[in-house]
C-alpha atoms as a PDB file:
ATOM      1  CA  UNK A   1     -40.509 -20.190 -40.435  1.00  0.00           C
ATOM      2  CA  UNK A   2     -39.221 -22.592 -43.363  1.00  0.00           C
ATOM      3  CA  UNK A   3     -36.679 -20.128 -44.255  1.00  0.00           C
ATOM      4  CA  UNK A   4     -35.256 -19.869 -40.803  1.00  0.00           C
ATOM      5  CA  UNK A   5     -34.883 -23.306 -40.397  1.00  0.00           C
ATOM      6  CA  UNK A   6     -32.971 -23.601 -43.647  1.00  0.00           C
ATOM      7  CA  UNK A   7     -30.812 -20.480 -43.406  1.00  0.00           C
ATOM      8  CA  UNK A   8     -29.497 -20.779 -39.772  1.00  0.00           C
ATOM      9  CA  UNK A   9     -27.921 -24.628 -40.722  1.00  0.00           C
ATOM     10  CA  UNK A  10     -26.373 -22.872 -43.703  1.00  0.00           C
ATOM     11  CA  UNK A  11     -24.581 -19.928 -42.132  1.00  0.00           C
ATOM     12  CA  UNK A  12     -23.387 -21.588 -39.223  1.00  0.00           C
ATOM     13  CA  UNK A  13     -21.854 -24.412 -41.739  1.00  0.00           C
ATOM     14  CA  UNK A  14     -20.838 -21.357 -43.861  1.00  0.00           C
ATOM     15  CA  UNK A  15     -18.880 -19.550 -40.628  1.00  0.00           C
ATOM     16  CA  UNK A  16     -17.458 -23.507 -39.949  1.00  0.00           C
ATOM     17  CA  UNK A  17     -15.675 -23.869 -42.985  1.00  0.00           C
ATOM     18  CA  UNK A  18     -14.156 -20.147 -42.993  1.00  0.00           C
ATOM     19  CA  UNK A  19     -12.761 -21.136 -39.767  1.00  0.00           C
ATOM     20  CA  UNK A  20     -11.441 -24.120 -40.513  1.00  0.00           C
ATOM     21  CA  UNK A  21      -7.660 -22.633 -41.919  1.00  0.00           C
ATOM     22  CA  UNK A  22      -7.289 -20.848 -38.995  1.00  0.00           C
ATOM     23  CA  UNK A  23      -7.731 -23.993 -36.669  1.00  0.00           C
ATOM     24  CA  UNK A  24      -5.083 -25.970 -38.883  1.00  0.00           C
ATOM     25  CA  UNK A  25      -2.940 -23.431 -39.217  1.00  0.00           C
ATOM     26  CA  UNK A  26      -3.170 -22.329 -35.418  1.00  0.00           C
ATOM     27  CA  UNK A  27      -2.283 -26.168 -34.707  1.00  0.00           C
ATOM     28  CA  UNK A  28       0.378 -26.003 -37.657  1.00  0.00           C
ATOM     29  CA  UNK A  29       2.284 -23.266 -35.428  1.00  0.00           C
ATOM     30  CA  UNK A  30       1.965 -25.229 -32.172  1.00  0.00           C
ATOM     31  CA  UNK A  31       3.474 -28.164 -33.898  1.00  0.00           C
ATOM     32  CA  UNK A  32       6.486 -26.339 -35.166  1.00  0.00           C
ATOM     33  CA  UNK A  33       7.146 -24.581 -32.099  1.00  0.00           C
ATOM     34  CA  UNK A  34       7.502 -28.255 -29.937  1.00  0.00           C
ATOM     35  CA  UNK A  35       9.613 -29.445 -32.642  1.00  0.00           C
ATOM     36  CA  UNK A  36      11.909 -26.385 -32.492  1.00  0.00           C
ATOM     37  CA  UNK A  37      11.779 -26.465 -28.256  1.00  0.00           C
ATOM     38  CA  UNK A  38      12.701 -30.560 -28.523  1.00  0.00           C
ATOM     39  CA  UNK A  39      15.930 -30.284 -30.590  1.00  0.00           C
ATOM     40  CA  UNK A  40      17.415 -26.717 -30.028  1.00  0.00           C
ATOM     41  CA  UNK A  41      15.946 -25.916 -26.423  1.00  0.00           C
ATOM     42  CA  UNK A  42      15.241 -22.631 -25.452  1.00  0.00           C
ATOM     43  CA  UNK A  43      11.752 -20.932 -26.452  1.00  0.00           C
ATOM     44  CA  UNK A  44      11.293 -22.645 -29.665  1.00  0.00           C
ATOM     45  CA  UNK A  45       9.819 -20.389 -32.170  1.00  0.00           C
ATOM     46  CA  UNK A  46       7.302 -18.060 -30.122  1.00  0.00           C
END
């Protein structure tokens, strides 16, 4: 029961911070696809 306790917290902060680049760099993209719409127009990068 101990063990459970402590393992669960673990992986599901271990699974957080492997996700974390993907967030930022998801949001990255987003960002740099409104800049590109705002000064040429159009479709922007995607």
């Amino acid at each position: 029961m101990t063990r459970t306790r402590l393992i669960l917290p673990l992986l599901f902060l271990a699974t957080l911070c492997g996700c974390a680049p993907l967030v930022i760099g998801a949001g990255g993209a987003v960002l740099a696809d409104q800049v590109v719409e705002d000064q040429k127009g159009g479709d922007g990068l995607f």
